[in-house]
PDB file of N, CA and C in Angstrom:
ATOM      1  N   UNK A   1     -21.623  25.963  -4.353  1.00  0.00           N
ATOM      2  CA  UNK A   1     -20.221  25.597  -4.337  1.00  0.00           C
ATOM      3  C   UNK A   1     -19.414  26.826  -3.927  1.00  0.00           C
ATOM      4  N   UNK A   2     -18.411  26.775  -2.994  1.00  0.00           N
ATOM      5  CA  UNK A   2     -17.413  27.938  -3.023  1.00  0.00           C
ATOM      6  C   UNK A   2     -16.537  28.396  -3.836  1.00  0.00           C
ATOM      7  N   UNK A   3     -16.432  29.731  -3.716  1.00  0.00           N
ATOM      8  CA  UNK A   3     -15.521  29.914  -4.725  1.00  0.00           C
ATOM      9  C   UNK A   3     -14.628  29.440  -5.080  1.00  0.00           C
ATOM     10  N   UNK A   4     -13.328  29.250  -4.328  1.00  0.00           N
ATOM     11  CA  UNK A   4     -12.581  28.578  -4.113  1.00  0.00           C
ATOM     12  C   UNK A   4     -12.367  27.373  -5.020  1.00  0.00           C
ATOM     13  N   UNK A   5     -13.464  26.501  -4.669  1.00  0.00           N
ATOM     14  CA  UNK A   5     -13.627  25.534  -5.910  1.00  0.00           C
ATOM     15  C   UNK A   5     -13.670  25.763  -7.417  1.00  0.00           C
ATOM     16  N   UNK A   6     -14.420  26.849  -7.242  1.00  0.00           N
ATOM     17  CA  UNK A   6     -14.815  27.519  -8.670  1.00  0.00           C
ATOM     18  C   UNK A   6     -13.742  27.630  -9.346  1.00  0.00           C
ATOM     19  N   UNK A   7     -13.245  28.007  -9.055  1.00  0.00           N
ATOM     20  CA  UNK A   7     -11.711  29.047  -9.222  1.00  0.00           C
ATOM     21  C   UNK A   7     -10.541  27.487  -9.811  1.00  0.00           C
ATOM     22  N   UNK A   8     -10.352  26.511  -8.592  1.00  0.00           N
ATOM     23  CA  UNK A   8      -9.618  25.543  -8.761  1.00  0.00           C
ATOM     24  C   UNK A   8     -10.250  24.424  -9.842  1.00  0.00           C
ATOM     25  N   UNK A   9     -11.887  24.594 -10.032  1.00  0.00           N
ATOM     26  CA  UNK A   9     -11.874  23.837 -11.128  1.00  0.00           C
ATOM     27  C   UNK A   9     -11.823  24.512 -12.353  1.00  0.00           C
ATOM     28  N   UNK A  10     -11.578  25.691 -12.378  1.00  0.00           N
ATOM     29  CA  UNK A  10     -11.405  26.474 -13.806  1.00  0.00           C
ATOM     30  C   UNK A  10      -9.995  26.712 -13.964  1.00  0.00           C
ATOM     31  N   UNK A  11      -9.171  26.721 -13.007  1.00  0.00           N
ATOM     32  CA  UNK A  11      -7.785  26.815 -13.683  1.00  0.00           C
ATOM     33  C   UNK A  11      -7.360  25.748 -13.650  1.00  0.00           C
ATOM     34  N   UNK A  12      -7.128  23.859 -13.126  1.00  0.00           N
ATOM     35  CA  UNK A  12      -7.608  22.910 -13.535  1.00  0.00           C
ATOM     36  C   UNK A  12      -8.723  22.673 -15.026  1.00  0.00           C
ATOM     37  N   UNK A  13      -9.098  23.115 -15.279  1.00  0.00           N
ATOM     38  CA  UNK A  13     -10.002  22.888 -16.683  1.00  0.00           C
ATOM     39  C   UNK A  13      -8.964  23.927 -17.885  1.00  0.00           C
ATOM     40  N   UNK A  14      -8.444  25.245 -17.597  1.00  0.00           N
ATOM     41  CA  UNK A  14      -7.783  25.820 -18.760  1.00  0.00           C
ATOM     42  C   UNK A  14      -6.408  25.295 -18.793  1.00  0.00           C
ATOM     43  N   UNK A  15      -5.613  24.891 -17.799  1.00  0.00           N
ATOM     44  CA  UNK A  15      -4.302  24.178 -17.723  1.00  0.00           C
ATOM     45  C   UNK A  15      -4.497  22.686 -18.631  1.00  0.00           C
ATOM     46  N   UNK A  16      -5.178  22.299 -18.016  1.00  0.00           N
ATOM     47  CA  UNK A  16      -5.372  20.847 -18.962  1.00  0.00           C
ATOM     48  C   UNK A  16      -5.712  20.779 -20.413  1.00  0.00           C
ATOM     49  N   UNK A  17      -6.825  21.890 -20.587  1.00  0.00           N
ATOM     50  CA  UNK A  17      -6.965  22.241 -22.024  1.00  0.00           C
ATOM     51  C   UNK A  17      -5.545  22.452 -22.895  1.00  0.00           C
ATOM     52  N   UNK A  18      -5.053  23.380 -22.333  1.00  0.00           N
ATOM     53  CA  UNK A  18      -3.838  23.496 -22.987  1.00  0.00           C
ATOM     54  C   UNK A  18      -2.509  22.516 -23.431  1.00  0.00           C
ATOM     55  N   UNK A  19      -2.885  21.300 -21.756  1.00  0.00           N
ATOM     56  CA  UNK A  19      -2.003  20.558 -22.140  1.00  0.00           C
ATOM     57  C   UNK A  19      -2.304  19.607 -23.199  1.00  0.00           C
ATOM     58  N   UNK A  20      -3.882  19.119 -23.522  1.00  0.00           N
ATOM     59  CA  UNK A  20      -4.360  17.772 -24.630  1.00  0.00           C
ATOM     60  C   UNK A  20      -3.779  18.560 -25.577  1.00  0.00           C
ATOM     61  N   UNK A  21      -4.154  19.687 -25.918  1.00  0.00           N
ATOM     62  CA  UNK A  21      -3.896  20.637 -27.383  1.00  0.00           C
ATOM     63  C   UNK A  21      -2.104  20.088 -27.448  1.00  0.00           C
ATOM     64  N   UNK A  22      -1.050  20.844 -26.255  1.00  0.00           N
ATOM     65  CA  UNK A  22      -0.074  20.565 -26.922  1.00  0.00           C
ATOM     66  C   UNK A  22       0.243  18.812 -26.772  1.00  0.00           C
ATOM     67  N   UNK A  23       0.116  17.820 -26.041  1.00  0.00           N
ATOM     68  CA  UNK A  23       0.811  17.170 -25.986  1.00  0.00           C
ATOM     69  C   UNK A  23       0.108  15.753 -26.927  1.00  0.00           C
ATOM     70  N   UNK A  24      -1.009  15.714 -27.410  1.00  0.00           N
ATOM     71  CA  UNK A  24      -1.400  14.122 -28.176  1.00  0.00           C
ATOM     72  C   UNK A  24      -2.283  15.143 -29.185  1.00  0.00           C
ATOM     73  N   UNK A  25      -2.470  14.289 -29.822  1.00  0.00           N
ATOM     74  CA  UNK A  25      -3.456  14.623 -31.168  1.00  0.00           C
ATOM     75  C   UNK A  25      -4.476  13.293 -31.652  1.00  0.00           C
ATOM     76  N   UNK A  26      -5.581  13.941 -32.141  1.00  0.00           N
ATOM     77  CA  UNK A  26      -6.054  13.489 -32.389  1.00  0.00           C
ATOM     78  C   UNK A  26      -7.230  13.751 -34.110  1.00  0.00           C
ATOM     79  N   UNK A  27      -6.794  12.578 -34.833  1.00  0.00           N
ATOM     80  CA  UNK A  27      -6.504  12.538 -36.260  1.00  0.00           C
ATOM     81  C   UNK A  27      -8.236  13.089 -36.474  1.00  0.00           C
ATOM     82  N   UNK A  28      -8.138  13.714 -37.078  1.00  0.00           N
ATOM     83  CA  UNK A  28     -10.021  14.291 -37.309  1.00  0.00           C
ATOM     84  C   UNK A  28     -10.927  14.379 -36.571  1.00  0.00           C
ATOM     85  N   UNK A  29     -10.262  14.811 -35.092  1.00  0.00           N
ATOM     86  CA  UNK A  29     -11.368  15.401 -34.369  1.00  0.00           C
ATOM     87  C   UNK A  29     -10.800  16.391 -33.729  1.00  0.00           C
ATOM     88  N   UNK A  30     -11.996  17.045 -32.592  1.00  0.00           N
ATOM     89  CA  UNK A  30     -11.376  18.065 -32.322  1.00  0.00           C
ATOM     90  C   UNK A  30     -11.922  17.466 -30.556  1.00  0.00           C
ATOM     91  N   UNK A  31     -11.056  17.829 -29.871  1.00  0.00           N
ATOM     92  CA  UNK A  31     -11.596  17.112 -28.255  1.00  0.00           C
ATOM     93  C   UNK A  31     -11.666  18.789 -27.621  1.00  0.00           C
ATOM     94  N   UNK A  32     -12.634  18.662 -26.754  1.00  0.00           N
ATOM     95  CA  UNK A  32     -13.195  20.097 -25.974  1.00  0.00           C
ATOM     96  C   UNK A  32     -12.933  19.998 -24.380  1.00  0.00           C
ATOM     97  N   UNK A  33     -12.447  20.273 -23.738  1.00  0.00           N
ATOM     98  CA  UNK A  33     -12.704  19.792 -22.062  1.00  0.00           C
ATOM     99  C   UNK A  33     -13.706  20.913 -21.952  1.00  0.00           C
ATOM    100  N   UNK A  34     -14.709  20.090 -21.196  1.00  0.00           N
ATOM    101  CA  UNK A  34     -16.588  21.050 -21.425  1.00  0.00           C
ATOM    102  C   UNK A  34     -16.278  21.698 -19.968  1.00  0.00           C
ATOM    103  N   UNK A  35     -15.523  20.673 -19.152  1.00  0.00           N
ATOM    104  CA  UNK A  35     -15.854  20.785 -17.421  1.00  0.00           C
ATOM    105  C   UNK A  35     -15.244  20.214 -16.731  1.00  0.00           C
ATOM    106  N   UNK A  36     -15.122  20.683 -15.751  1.00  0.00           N
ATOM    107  CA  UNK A  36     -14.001  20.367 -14.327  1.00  0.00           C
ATOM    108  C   UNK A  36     -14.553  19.993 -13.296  1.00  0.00           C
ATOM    109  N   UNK A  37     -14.695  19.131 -12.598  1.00  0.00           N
ATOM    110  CA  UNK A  37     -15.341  19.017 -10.729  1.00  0.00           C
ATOM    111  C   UNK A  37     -13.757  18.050 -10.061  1.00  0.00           C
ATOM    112  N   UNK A  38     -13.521  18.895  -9.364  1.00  0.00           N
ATOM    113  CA  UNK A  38     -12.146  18.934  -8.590  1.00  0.00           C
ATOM    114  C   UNK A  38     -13.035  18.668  -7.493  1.00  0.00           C
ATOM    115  N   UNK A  39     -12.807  17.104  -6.550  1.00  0.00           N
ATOM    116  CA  UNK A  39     -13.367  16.764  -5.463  1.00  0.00           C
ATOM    117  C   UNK A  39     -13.157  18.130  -4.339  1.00  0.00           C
ATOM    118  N   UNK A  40     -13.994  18.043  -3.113  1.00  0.00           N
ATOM    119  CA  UNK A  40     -13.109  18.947  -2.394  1.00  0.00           C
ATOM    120  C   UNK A  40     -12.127  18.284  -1.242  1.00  0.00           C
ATOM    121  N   UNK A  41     -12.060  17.341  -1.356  1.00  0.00           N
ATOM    122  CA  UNK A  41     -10.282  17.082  -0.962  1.00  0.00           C
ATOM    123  C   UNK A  41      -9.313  17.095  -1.835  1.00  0.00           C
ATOM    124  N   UNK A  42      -9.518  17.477  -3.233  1.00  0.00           N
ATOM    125  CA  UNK A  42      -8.882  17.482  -4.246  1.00  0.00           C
ATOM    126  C   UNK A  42      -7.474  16.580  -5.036  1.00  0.00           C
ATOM    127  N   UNK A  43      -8.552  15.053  -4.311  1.00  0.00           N
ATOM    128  CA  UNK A  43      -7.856  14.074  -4.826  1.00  0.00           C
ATOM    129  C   UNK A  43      -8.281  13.777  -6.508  1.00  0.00           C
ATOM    130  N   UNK A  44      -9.192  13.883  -6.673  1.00  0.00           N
ATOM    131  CA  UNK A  44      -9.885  13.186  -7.882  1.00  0.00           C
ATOM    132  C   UNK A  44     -10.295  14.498  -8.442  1.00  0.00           C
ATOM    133  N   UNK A  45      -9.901  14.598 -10.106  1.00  0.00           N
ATOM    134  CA  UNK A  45     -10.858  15.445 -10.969  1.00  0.00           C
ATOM    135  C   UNK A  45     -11.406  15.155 -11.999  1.00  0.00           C
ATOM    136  N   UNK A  46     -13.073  15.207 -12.112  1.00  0.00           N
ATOM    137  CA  UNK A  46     -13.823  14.322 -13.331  1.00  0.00           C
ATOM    138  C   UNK A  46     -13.653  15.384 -14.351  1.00  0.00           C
ATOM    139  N   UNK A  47     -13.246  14.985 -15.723  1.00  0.00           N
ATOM    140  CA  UNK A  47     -12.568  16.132 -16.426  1.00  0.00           C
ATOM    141  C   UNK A  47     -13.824  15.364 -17.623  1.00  0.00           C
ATOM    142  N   UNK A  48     -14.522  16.127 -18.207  1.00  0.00           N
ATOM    143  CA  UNK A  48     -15.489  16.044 -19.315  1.00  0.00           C
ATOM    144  C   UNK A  48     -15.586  16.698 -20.493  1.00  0.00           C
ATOM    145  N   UNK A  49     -15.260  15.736 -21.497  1.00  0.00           N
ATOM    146  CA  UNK A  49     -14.691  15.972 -22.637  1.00  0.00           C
ATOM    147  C   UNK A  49     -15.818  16.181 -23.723  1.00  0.00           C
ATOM    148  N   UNK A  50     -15.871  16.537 -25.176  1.00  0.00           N
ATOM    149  CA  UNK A  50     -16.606  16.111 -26.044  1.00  0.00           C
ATOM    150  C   UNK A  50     -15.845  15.982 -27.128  1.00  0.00           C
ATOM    151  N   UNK A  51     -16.297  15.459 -28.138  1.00  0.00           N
ATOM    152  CA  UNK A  51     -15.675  15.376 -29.674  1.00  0.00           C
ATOM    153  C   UNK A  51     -16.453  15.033 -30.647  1.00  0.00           C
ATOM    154  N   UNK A  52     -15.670  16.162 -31.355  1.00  0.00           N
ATOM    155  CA  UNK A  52     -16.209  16.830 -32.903  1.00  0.00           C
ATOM    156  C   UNK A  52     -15.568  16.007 -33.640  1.00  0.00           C
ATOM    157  N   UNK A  53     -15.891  15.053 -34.363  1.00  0.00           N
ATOM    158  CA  UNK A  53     -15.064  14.983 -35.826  1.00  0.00           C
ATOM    159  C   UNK A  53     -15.310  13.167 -36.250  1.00  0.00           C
ATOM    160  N   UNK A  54     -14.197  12.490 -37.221  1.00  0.00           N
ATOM    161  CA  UNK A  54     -14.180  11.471 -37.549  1.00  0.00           C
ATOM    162  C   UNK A  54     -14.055  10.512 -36.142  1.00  0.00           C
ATOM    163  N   UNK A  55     -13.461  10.746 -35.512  1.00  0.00           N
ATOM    164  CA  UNK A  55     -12.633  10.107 -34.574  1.00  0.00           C
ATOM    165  C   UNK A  55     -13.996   9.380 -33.108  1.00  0.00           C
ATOM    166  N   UNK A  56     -13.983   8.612 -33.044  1.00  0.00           N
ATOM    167  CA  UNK A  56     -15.153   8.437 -31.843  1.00  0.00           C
ATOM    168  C   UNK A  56     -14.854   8.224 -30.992  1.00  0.00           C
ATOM    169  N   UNK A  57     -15.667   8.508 -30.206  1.00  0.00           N
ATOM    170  CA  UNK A  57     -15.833   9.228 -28.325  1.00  0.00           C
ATOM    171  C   UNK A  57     -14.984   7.874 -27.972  1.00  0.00           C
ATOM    172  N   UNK A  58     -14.978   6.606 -27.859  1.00  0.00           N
ATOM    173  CA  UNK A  58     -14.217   5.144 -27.403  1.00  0.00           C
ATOM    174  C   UNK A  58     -13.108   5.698 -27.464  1.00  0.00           C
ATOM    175  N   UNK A  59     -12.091   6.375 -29.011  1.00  0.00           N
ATOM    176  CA  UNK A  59     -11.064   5.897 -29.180  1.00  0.00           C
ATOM    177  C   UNK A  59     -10.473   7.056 -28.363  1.00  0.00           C
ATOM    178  N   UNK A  60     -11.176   7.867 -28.538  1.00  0.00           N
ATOM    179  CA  UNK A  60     -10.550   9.359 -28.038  1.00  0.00           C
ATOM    180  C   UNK A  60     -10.120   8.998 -26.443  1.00  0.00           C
ATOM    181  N   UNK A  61     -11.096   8.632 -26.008  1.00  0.00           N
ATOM    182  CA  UNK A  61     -11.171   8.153 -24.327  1.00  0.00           C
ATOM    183  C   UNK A  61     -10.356   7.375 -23.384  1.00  0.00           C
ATOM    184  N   UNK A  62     -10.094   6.146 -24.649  1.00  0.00           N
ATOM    185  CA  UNK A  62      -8.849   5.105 -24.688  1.00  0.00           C
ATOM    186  C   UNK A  62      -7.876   5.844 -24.329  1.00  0.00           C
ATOM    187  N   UNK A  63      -7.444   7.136 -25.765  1.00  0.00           N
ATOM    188  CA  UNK A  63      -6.083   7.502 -25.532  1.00  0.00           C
ATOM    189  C   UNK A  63      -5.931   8.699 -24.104  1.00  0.00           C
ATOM    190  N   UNK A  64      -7.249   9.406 -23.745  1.00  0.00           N
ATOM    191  CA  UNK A  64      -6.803  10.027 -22.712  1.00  0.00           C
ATOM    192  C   UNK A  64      -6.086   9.011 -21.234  1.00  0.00           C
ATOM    193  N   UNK A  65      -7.438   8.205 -21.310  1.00  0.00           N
ATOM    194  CA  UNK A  65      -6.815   7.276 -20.548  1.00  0.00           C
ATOM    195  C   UNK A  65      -5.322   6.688 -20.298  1.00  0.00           C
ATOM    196  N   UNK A  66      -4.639   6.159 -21.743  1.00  0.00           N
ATOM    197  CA  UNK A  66      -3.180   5.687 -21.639  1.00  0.00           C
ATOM    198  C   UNK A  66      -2.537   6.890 -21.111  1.00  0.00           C
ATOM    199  N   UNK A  67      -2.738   8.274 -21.501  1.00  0.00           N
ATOM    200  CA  UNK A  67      -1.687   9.069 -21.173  1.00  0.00           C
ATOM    201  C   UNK A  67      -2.039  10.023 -19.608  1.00  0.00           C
ATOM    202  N   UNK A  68      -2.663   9.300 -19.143  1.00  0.00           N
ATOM    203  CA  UNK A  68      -3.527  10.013 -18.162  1.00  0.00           C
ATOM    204  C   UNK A  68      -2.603  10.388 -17.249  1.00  0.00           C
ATOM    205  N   UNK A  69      -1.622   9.347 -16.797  1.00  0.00           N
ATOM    206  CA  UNK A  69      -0.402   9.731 -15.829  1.00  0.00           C
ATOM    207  C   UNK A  69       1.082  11.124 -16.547  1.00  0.00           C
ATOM    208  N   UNK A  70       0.679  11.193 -17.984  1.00  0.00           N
ATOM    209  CA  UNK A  70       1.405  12.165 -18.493  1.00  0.00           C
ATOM    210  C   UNK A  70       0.849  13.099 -18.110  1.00  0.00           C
ATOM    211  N   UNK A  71      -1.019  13.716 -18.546  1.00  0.00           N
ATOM    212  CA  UNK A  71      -0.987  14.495 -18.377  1.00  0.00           C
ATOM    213  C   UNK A  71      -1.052  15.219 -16.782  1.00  0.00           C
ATOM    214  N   UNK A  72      -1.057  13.916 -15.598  1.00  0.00           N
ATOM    215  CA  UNK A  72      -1.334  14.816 -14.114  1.00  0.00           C
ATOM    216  C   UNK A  72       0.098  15.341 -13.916  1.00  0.00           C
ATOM    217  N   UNK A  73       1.023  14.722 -14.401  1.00  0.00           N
ATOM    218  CA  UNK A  73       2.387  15.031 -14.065  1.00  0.00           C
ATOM    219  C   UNK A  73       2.893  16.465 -14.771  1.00  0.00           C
ATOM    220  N   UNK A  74       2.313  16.834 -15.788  1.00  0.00           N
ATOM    221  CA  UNK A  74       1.924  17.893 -16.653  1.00  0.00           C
ATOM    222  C   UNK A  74       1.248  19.098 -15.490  1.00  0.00           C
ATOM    223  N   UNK A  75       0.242  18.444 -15.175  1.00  0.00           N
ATOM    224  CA  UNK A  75      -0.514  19.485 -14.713  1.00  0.00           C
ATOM    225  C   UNK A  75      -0.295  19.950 -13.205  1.00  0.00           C
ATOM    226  N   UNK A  76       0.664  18.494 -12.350  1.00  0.00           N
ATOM    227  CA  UNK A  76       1.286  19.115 -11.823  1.00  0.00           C
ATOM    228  C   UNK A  76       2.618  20.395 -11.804  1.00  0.00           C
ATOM    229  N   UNK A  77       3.395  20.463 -12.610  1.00  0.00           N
ATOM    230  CA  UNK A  77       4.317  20.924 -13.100  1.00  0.00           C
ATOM    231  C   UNK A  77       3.246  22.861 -12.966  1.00  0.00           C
ATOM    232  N   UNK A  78       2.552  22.530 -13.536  1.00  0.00           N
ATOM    233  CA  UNK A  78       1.767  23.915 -13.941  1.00  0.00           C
ATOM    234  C   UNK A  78       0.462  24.475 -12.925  1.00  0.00           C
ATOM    235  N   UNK A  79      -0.027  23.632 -12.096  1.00  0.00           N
ATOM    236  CA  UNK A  79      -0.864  24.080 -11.031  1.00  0.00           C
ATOM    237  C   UNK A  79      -0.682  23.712  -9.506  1.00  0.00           C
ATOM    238  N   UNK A  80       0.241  24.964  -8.324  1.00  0.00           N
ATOM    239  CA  UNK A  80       0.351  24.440  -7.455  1.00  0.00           C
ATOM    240  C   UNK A  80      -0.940  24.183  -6.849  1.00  0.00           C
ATOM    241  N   UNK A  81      -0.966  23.142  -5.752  1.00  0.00           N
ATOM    242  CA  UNK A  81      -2.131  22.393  -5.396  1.00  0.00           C
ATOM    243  C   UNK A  81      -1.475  21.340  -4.174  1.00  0.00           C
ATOM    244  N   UNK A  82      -2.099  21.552  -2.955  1.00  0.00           N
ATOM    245  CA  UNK A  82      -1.985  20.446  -1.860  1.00  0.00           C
ATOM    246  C   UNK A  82      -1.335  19.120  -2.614  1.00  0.00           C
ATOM    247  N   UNK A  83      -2.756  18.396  -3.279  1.00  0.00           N
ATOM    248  CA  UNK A  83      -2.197  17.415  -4.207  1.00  0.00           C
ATOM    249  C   UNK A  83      -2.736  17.411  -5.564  1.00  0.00           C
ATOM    250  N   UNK A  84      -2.087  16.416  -6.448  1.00  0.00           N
ATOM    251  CA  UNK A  84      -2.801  16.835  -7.906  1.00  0.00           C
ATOM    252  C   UNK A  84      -3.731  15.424  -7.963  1.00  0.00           C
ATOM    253  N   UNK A  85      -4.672  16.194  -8.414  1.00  0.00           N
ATOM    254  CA  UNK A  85      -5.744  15.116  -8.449  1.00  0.00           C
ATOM    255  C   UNK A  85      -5.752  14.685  -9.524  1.00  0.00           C
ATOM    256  N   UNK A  86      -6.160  12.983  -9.263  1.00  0.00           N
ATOM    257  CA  UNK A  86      -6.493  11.764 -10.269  1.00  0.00           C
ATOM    258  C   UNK A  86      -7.389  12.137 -10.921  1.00  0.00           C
ATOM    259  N   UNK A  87      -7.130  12.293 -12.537  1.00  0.00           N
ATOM    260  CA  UNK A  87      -7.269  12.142 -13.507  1.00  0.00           C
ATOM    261  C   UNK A  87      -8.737  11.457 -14.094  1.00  0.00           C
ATOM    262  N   UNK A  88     -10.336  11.828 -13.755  1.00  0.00           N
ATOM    263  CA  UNK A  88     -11.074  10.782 -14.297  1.00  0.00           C
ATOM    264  C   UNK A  88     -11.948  11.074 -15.771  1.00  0.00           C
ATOM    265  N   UNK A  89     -11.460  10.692 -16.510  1.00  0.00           N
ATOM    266  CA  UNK A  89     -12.487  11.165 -17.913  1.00  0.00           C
ATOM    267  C   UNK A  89     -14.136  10.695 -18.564  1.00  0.00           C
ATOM    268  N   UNK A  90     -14.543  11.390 -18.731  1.00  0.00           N
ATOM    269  CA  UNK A  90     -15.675  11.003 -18.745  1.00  0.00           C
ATOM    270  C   UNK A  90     -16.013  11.513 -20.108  1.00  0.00           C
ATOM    271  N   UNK A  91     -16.553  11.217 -21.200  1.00  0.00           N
ATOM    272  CA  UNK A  91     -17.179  12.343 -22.380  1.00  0.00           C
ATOM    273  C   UNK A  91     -18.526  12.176 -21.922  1.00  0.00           C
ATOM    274  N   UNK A  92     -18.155  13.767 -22.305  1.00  0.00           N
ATOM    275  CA  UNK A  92     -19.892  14.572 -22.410  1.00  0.00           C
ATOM    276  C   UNK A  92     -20.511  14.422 -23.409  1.00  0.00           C
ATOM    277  N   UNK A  93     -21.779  13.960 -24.063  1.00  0.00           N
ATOM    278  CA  UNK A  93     -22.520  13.975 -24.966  1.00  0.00           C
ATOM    279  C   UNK A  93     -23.428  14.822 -25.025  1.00  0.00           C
ATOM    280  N   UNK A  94     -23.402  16.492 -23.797  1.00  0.00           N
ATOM    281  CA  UNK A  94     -24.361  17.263 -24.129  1.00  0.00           C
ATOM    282  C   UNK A  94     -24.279  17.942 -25.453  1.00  0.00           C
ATOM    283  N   UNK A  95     -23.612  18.276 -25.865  1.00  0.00           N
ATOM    284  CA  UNK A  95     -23.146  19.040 -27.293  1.00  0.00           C
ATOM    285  C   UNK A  95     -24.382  18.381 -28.203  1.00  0.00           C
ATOM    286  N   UNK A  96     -23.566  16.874 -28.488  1.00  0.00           N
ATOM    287  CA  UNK A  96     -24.113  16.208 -29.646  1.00  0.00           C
ATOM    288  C   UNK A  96     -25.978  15.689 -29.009  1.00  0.00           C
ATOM    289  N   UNK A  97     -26.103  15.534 -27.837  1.00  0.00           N
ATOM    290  CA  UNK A  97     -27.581  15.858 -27.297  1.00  0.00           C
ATOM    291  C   UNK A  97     -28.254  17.202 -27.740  1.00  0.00           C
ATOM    292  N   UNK A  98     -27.667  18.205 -27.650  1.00  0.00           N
ATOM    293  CA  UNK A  98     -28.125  19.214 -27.870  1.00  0.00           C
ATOM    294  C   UNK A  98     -28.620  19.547 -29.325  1.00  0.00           C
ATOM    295  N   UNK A  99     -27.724  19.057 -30.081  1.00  0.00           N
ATOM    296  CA  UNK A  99     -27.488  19.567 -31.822  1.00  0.00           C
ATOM    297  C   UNK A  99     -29.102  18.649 -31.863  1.00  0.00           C
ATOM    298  N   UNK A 100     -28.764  17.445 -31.463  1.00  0.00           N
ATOM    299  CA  UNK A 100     -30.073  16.695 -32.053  1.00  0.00           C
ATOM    300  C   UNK A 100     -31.087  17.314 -31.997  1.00  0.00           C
ATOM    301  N   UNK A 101     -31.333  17.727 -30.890  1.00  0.00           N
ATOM    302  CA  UNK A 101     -32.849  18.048 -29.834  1.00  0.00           C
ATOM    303  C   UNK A 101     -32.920  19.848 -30.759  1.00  0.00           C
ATOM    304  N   UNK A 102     -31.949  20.125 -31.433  1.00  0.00           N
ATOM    305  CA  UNK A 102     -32.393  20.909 -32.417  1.00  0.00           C
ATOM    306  C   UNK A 102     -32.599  20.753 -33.989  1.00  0.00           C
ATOM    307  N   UNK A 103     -32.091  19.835 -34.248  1.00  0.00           N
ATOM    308  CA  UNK A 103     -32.699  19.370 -35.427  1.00  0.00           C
ATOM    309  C   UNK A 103     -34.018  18.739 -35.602  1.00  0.00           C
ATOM    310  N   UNK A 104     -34.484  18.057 -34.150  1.00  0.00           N
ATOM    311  CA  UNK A 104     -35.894  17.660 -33.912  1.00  0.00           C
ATOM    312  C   UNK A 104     -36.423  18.489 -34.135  1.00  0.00           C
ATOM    313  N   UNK A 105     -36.215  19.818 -33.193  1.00  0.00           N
ATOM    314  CA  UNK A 105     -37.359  21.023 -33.343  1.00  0.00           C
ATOM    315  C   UNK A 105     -37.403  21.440 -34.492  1.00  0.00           C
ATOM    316  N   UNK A 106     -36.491  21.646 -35.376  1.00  0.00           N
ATOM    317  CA  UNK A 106     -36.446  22.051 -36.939  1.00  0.00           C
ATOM    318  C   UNK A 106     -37.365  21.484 -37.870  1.00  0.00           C
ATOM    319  N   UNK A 107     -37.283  19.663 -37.538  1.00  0.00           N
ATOM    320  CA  UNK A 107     -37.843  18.894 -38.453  1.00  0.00           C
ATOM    321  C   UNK A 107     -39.479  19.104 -37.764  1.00  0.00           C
ATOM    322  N   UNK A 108     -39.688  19.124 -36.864  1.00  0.00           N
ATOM    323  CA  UNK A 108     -41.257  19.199 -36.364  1.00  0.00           C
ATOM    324  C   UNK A 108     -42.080  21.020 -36.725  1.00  0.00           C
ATOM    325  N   UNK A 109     -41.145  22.179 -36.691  1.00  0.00           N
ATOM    326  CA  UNK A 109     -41.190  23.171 -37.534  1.00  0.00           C
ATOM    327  C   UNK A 109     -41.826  23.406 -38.957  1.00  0.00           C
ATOM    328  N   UNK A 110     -40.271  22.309 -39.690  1.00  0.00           N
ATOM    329  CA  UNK A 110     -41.080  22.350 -40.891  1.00  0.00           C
ATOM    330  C   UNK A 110     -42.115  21.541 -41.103  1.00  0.00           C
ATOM    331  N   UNK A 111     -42.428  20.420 -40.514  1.00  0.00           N
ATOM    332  CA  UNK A 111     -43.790  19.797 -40.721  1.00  0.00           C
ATOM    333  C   UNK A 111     -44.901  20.394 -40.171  1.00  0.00           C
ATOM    334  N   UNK A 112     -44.613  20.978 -39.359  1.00  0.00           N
ATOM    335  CA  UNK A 112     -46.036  22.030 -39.138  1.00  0.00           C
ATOM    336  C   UNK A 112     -45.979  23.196 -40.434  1.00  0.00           C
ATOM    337  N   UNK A 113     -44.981  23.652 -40.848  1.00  0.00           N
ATOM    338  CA  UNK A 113     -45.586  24.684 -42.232  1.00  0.00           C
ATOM    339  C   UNK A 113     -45.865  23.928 -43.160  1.00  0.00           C
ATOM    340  N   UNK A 114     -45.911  22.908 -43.536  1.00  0.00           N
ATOM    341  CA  UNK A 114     -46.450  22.096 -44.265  1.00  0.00           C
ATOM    342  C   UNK A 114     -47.409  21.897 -44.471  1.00  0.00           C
ATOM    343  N   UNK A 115     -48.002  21.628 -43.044  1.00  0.00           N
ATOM    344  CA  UNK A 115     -49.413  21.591 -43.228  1.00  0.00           C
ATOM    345  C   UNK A 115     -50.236  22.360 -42.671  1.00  0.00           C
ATOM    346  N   UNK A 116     -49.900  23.544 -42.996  1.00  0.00           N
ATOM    347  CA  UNK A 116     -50.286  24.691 -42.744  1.00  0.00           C
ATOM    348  C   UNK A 116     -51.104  25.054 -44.323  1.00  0.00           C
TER     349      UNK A 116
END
């Protein structure tokens, strides 16, 4: 990938971060933007989320969705750009993939000192 991109999907990914934090909330969780891919005509950006907490990945997703036209208008305001790209959310489940696939190894760990 060029830099260029690099660059536009990381300040696209910290602008937006900033904007979920200030502008919606969400009641016992905590939402992460993991990642950015800013097409390179930079119509469309798949923005990938995760979440920590009571709150589940549906509802969280729902609400990015309703406010989705708040936040491009947001993020226009704060990142010049040819055009501001559409908004697509996706949650990431590597996090909570990950945690598992270490508690597996843990639990297969201790069953090997076991029977040791």
């Amino acid at each position: 990938m060029k830099h260029r991109m690099l660059r536009v999907n990381e300040v696209v990914k910290r602008e937006l971060s900033g904007i979920l934090a200030r502008e919606i909330s969400f009641e016992g969780a905590l939402v992460t933007v993991n990642h950015v891919e800013v097409s390179s005509d930079l119509k469309n950006a798949h923005v990938f989320v995760s979440v920590l907490g009571s709150e589940s990945g549906e509802s969280v997703m729902k609400k990015l969705e309703e406010h989705r036209a708040a936040f491009q208008s947001e993020l226009a305001g704060r990142v010049t750009m040819k055009f501001t790209p559409h908004l697509l959310f996706h949650l990431d489940e590597s996090i909570a993939r990950g945690s598992r696939i270490v508690e597996i190894l843990q639990q297969i760990d201790s069953d090997e000192q076991k029977h040791e």
